[in-house]
PDB file of N, CA and C in Angstrom:
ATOM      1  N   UNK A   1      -4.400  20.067  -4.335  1.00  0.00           N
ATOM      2  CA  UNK A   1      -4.225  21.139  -3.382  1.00  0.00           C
ATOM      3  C   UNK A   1      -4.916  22.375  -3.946  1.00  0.00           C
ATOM      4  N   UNK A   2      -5.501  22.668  -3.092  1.00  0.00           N
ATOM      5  CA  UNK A   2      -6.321  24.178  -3.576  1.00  0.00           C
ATOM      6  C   UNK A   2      -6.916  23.745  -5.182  1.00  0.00           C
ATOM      7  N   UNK A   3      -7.532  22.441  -5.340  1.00  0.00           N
ATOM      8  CA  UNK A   3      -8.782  21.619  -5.895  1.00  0.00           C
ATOM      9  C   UNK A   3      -7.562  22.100  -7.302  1.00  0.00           C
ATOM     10  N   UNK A   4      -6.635  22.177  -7.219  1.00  0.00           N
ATOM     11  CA  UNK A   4      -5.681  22.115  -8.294  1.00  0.00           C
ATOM     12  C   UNK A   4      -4.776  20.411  -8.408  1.00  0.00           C
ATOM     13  N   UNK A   5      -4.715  20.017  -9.047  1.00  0.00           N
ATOM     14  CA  UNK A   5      -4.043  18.523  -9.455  1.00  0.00           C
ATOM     15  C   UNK A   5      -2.199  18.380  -8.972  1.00  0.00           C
ATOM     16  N   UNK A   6      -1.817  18.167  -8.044  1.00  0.00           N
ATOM     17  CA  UNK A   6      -0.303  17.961  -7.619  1.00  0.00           C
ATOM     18  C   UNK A   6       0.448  17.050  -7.925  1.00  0.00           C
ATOM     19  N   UNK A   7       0.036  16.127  -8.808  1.00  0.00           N
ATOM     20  CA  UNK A   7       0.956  15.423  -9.240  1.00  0.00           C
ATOM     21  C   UNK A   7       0.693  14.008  -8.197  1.00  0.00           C
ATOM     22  N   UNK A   8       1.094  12.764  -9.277  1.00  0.00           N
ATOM     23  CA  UNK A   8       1.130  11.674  -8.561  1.00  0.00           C
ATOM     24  C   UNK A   8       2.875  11.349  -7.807  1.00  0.00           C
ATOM     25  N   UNK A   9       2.845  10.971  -6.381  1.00  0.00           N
ATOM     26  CA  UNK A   9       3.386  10.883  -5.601  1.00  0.00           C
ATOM     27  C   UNK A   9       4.096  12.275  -4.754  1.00  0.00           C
ATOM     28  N   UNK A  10       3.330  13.370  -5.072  1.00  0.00           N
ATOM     29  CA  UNK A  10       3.827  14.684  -4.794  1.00  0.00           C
ATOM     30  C   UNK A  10       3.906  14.520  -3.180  1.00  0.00           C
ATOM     31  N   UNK A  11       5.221  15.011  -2.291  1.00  0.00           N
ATOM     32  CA  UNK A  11       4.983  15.020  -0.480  1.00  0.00           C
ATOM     33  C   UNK A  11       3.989  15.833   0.044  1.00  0.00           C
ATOM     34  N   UNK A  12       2.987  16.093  -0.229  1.00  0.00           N
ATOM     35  CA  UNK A  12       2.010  16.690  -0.429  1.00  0.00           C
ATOM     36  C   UNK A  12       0.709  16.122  -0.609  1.00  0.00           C
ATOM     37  N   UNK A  13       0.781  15.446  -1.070  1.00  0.00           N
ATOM     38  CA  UNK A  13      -0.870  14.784  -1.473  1.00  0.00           C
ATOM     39  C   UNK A  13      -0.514  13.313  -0.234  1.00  0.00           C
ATOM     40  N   UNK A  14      -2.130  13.040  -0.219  1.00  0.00           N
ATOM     41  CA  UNK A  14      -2.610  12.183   1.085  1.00  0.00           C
ATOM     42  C   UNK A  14      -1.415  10.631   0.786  1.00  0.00           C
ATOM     43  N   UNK A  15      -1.881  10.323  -0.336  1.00  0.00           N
ATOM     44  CA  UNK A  15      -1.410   8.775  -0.744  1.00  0.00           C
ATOM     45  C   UNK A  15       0.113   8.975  -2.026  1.00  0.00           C
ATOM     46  N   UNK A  16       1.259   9.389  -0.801  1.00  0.00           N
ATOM     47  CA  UNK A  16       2.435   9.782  -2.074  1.00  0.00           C
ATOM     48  C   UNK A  16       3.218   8.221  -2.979  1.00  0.00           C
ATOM     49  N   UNK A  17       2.536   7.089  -2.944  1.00  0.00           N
ATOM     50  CA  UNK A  17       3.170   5.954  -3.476  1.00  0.00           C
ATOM     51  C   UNK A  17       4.153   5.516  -2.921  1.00  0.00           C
ATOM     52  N   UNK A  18       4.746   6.250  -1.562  1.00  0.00           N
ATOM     53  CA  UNK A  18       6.106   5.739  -0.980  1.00  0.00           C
ATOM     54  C   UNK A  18       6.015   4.958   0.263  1.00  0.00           C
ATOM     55  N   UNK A  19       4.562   4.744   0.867  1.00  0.00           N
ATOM     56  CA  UNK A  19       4.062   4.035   1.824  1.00  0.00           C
ATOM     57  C   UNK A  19       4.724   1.890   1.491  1.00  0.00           C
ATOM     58  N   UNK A  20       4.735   1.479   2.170  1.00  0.00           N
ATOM     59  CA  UNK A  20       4.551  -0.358   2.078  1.00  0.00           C
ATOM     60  C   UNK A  20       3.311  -1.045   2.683  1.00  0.00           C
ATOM     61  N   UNK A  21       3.009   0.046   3.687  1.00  0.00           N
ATOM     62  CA  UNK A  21       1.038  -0.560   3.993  1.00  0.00           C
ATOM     63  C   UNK A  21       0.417   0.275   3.988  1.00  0.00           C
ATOM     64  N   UNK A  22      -0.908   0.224   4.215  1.00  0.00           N
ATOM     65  CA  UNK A  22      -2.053   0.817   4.687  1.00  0.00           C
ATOM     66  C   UNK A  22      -2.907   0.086   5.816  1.00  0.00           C
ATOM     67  N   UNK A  23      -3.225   0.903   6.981  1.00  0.00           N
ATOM     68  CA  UNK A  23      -3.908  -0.124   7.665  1.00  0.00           C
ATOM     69  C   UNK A  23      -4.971   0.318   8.220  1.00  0.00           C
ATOM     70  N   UNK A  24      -6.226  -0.151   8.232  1.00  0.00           N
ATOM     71  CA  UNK A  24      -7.617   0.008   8.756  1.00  0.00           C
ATOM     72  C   UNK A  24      -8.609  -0.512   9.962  1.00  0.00           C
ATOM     73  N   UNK A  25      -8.818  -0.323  10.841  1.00  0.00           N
ATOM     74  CA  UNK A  25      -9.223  -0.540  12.073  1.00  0.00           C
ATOM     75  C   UNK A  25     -10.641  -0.486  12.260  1.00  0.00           C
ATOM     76  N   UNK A  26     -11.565  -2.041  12.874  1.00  0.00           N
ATOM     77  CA  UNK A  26     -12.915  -1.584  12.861  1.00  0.00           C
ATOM     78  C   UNK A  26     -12.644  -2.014  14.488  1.00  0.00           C
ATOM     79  N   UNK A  27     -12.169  -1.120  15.214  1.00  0.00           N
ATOM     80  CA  UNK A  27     -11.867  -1.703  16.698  1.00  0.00           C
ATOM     81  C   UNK A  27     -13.439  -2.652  17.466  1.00  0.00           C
ATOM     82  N   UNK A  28     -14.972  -1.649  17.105  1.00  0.00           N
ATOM     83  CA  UNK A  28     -15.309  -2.423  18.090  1.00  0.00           C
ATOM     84  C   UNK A  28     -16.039  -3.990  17.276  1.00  0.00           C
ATOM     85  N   UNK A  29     -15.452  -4.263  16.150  1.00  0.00           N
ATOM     86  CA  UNK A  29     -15.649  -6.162  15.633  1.00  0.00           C
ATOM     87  C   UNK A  29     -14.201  -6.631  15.569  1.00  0.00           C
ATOM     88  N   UNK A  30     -13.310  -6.176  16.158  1.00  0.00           N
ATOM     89  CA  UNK A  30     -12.114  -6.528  16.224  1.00  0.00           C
ATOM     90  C   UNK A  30     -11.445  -6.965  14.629  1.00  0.00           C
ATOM     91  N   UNK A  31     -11.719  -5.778  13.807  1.00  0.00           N
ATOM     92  CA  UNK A  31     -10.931  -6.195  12.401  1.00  0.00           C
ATOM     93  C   UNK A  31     -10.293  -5.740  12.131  1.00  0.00           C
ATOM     94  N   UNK A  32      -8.667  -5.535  11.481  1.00  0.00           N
ATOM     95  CA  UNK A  32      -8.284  -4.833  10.233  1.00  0.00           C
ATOM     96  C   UNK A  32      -7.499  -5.146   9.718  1.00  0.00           C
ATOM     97  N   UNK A  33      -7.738  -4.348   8.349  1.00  0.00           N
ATOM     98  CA  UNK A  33      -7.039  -5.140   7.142  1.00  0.00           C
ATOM     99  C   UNK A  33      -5.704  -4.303   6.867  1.00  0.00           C
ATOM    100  N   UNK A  34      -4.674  -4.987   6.016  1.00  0.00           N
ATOM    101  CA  UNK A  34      -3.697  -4.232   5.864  1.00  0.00           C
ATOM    102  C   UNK A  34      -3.281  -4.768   4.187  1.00  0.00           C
ATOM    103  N   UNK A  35      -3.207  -3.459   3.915  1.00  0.00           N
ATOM    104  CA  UNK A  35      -3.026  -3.592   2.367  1.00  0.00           C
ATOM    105  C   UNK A  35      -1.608  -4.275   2.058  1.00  0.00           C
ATOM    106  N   UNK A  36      -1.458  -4.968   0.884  1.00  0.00           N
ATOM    107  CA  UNK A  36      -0.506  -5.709   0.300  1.00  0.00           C
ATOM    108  C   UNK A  36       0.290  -4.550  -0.819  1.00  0.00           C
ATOM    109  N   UNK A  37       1.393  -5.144  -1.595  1.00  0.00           N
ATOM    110  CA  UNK A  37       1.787  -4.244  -2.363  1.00  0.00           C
ATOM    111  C   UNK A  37       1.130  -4.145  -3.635  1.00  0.00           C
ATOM    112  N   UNK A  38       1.197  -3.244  -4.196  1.00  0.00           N
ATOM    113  CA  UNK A  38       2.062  -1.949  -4.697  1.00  0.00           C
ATOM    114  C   UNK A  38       1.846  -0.860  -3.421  1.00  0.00           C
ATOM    115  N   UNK A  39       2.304  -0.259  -3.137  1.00  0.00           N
ATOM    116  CA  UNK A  39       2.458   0.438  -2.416  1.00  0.00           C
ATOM    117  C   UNK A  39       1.404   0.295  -1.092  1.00  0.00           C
ATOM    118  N   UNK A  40       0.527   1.486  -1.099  1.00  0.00           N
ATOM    119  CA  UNK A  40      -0.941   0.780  -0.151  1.00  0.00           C
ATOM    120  C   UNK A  40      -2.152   0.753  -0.911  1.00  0.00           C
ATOM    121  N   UNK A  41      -1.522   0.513  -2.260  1.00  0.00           N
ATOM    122  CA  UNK A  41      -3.180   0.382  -3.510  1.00  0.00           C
ATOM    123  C   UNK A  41      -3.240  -1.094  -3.434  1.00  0.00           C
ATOM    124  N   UNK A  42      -2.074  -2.475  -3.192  1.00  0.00           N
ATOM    125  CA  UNK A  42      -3.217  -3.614  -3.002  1.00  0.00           C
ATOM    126  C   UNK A  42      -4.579  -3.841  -2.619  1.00  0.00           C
ATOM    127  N   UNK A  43      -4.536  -4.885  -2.445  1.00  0.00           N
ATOM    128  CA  UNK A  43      -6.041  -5.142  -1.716  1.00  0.00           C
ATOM    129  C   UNK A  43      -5.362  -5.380  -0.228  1.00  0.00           C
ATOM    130  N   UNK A  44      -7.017  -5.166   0.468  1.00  0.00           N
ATOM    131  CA  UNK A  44      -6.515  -4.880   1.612  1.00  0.00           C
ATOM    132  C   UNK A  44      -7.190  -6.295   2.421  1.00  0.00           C
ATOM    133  N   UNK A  45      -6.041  -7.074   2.677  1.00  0.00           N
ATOM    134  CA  UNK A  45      -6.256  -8.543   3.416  1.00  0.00           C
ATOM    135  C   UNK A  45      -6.997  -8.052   5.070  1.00  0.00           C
ATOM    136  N   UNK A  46      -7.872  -8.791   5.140  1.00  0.00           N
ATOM    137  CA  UNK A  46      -8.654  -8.736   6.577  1.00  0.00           C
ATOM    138  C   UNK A  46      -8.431  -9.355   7.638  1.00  0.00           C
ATOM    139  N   UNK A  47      -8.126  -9.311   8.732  1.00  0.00           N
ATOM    140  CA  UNK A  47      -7.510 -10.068  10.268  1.00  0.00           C
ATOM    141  C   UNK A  47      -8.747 -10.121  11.410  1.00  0.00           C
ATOM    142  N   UNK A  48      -8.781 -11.072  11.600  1.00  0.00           N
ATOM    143  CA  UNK A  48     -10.080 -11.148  12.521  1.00  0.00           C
ATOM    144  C   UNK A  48      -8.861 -11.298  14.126  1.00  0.00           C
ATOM    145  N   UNK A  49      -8.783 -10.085  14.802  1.00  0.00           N
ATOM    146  CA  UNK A  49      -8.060 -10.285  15.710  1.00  0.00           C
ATOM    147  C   UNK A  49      -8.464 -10.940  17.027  1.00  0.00           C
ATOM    148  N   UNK A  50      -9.680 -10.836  17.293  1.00  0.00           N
ATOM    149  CA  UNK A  50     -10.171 -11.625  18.370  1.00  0.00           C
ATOM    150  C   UNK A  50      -9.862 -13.312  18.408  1.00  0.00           C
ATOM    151  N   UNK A  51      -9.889 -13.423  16.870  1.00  0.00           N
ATOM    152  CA  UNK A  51     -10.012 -14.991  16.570  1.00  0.00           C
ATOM    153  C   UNK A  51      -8.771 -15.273  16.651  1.00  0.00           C
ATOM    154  N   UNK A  52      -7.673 -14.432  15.922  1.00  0.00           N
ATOM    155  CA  UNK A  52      -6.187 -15.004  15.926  1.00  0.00           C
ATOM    156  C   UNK A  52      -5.745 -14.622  17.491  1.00  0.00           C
ATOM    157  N   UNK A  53      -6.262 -13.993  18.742  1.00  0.00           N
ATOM    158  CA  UNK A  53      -6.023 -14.050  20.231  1.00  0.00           C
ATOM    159  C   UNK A  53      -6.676 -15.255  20.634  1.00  0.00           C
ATOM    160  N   UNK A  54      -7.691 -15.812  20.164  1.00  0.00           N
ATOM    161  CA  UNK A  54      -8.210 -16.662  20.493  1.00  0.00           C
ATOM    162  C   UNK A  54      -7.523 -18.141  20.390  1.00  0.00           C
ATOM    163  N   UNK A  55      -7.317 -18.032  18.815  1.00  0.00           N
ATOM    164  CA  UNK A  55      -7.030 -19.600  18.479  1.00  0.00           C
ATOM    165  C   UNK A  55      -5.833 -20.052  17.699  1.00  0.00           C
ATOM    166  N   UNK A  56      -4.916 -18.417  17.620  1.00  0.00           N
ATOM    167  CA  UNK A  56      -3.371 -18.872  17.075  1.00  0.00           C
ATOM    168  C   UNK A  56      -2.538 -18.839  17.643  1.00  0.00           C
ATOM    169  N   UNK A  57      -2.367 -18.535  19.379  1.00  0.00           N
ATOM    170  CA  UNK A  57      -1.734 -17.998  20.394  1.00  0.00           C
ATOM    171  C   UNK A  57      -0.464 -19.606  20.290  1.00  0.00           C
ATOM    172  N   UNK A  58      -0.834 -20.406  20.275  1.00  0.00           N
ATOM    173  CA  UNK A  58       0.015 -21.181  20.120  1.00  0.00           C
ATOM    174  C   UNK A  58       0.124 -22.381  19.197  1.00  0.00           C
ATOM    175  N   UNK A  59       0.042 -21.711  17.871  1.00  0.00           N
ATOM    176  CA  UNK A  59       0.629 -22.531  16.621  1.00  0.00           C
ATOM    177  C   UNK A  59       1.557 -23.389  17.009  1.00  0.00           C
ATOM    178  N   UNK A  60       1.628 -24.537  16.367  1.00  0.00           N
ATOM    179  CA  UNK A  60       2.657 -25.251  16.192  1.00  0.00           C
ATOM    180  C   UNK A  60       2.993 -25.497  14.698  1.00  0.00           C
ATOM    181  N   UNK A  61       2.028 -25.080  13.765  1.00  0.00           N
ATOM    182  CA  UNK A  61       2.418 -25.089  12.435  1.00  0.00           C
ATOM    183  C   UNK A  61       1.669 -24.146  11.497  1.00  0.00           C
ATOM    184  N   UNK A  62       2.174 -23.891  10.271  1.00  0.00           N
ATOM    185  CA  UNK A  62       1.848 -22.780   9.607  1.00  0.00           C
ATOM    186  C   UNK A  62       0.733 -22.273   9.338  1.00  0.00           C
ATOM    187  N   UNK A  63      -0.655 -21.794   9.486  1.00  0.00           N
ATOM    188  CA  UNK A  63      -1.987 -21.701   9.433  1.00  0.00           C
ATOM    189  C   UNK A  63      -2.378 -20.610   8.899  1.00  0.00           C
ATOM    190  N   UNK A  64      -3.484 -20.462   7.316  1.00  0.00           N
ATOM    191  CA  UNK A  64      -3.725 -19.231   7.414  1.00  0.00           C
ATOM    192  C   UNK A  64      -4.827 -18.409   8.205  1.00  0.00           C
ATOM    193  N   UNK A  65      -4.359 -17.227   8.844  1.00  0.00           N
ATOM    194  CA  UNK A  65      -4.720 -16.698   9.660  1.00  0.00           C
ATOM    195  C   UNK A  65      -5.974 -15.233   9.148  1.00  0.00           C
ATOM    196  N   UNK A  66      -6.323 -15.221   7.489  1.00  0.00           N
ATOM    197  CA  UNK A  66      -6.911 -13.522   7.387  1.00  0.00           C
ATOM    198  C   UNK A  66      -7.761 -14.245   6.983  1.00  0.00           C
ATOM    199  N   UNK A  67      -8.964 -13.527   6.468  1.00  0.00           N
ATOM    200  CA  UNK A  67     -10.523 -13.799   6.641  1.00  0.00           C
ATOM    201  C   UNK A  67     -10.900 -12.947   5.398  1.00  0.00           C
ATOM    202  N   UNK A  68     -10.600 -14.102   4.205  1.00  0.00           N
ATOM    203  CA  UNK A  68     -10.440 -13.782   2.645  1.00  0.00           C
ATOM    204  C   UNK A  68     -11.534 -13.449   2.294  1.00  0.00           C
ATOM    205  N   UNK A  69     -12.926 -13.488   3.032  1.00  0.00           N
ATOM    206  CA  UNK A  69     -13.998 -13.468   2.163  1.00  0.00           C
ATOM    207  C   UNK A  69     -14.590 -11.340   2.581  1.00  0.00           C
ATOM    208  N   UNK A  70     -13.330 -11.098   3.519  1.00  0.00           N
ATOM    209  CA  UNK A  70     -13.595  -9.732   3.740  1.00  0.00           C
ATOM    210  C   UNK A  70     -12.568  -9.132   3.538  1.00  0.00           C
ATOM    211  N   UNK A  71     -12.090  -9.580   2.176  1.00  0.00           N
ATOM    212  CA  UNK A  71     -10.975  -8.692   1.263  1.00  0.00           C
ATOM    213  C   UNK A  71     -11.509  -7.735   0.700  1.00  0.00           C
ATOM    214  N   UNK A  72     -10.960  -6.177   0.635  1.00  0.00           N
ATOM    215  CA  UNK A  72     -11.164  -5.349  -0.336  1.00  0.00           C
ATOM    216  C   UNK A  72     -10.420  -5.732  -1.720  1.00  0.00           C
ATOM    217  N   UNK A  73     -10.821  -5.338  -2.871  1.00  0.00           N
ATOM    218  CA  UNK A  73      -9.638  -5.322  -4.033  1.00  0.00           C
ATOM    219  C   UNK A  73      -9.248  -4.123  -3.556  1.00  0.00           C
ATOM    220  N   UNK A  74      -7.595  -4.535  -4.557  1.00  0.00           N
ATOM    221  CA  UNK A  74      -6.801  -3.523  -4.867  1.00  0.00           C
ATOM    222  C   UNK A  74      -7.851  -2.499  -5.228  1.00  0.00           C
ATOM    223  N   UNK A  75      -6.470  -1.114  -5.463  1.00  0.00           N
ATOM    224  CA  UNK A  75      -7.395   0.007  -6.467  1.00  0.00           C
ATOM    225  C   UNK A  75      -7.199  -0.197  -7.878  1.00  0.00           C
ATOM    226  N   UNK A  76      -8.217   0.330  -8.161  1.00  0.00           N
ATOM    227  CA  UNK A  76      -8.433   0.055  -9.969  1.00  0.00           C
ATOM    228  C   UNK A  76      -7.359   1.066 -10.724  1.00  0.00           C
ATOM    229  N   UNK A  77      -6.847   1.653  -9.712  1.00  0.00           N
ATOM    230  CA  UNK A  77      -5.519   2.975 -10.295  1.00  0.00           C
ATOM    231  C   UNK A  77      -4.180   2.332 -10.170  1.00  0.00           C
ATOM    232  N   UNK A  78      -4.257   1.043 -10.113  1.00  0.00           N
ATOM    233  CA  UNK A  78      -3.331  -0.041 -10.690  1.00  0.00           C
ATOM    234  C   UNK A  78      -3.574  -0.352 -12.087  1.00  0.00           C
ATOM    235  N   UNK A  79      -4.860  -0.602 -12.437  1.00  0.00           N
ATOM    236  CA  UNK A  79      -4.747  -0.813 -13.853  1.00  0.00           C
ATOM    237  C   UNK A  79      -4.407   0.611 -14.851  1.00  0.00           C
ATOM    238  N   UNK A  80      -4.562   1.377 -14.578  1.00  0.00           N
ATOM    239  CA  UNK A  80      -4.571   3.111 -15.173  1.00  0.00           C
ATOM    240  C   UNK A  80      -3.272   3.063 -15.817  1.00  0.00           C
ATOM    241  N   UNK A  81      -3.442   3.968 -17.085  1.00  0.00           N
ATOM    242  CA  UNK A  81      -2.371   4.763 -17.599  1.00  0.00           C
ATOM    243  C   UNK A  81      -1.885   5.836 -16.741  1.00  0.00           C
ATOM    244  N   UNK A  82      -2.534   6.322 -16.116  1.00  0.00           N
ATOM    245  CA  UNK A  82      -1.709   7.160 -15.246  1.00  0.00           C
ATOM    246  C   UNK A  82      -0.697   6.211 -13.997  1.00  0.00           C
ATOM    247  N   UNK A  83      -0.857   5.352 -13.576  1.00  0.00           N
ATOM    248  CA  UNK A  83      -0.331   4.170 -12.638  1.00  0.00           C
ATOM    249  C   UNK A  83       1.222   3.782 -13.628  1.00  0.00           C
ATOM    250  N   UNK A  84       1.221   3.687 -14.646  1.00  0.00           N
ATOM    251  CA  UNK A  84       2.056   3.448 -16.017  1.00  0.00           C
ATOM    252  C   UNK A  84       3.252   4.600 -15.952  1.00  0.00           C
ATOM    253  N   UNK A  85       2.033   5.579 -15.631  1.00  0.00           N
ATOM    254  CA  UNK A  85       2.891   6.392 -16.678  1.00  0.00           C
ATOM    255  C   UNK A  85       4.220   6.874 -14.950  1.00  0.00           C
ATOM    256  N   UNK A  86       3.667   6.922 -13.439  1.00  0.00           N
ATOM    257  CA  UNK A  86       3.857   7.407 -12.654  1.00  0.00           C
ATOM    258  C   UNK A  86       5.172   6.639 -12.430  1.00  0.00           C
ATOM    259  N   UNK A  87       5.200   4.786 -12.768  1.00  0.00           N
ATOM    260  CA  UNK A  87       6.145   3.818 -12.775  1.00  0.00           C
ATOM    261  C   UNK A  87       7.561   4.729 -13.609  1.00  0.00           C
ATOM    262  N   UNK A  88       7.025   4.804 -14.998  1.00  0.00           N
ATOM    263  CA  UNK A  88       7.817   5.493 -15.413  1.00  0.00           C
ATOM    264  C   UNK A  88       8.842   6.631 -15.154  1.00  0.00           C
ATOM    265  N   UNK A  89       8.379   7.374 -14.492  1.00  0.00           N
ATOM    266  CA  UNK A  89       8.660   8.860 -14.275  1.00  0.00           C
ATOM    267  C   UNK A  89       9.468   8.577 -12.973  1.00  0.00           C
ATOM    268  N   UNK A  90       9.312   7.176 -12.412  1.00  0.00           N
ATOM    269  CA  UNK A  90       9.766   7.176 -10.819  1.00  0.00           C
ATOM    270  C   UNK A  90      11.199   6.207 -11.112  1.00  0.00           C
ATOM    271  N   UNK A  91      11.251   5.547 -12.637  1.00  0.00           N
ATOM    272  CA  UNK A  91      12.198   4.904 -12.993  1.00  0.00           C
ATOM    273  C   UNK A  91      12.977   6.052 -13.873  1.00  0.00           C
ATOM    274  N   UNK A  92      12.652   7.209 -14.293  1.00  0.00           N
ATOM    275  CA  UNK A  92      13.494   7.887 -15.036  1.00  0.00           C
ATOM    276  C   UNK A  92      14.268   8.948 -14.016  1.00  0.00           C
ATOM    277  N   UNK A  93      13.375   9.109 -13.108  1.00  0.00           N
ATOM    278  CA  UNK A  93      13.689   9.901 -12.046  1.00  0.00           C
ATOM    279  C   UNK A  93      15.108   9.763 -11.192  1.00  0.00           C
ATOM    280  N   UNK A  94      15.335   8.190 -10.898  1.00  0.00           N
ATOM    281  CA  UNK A  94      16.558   7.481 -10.369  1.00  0.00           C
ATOM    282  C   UNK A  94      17.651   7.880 -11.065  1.00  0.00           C
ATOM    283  N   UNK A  95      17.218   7.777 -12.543  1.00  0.00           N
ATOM    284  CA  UNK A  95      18.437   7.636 -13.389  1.00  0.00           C
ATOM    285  C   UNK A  95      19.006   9.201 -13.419  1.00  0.00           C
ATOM    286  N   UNK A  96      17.957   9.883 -13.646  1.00  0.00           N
ATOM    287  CA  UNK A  96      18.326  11.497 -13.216  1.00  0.00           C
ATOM    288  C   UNK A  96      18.921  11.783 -12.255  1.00  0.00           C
ATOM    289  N   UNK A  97      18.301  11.513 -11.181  1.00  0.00           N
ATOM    290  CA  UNK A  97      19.256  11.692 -10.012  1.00  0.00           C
ATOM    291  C   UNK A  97      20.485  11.484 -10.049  1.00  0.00           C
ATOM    292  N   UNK A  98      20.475  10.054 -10.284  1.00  0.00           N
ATOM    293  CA  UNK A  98      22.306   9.176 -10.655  1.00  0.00           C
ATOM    294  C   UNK A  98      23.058  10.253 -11.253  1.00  0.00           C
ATOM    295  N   UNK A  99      22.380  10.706 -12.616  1.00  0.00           N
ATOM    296  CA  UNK A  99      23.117  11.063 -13.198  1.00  0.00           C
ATOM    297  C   UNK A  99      23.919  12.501 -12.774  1.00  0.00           C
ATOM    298  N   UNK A 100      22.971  13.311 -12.216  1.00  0.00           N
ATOM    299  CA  UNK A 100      23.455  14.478 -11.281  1.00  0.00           C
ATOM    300  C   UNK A 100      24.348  14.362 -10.360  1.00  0.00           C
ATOM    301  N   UNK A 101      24.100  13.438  -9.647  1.00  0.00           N
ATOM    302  CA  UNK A 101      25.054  13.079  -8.441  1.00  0.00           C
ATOM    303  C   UNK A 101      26.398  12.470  -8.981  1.00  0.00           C
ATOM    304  N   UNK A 102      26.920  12.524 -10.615  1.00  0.00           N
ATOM    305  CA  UNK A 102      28.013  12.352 -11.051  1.00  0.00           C
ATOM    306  C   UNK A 102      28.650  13.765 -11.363  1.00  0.00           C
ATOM    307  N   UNK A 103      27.802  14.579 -11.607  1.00  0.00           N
ATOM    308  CA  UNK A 103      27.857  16.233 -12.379  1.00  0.00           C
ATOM    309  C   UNK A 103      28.636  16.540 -11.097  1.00  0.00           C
ATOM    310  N   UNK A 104      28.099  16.427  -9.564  1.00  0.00           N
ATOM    311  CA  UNK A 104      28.460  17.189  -8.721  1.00  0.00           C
ATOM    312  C   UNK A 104      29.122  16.867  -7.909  1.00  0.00           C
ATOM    313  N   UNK A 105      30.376  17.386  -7.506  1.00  0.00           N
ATOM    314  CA  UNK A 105      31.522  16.608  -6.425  1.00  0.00           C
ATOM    315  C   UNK A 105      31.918  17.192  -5.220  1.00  0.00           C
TER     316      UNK A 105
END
């Protein structure tokens, strides 16, 4: 914010880690992908929707349906020490909380 650094998962910054997808739309080839977990930094699995209107409308058994060879990877800010360190801070954070919410009655 104001090209100053806010912190990872701040309510404030674009991508706060508290999302479960991300999803991307190429409406006119009928694609999009929707990211897997960790949050919306998986990789982002691809859906060919024309094809699954086309030819999954009536499954009778389990089929995979995404179009693996137009996977994004995850982000590489999964492998990061900062990714580490953010786990951390979001597991010490709970316990803080907990622990306050005993202080106060």
């Amino acid at each position: 914010m104001n090209d100053k650094n806010i912190g990872l998962g701040n309510e404030k910054s674009l991508n706060q880690l508290i999302a479960h997808h991300g999803v991307i739309f190429k409406p006119k080839d009928g694609l999009m992908w929707v990211s897997a977990n960790p949050f919306q930094c998986g990789k982002m699995v691809c859906y060919d929707i024309n094809k699954i209107f086309k030819e999954c409308s009536n499954l009778a058994e389990a089929k995979e349906i995404c179009e693996p060879e137009r996977t994004i990877p995850e982000d590489p800010f999964l492998k990061t020490q900062a990714y580490q360190n953010f786990l951390a801070f979001k597991g010490l954070k709970h316990i803080f909380n907990l622990s306050l919410s005993s202080w106060c009655y």
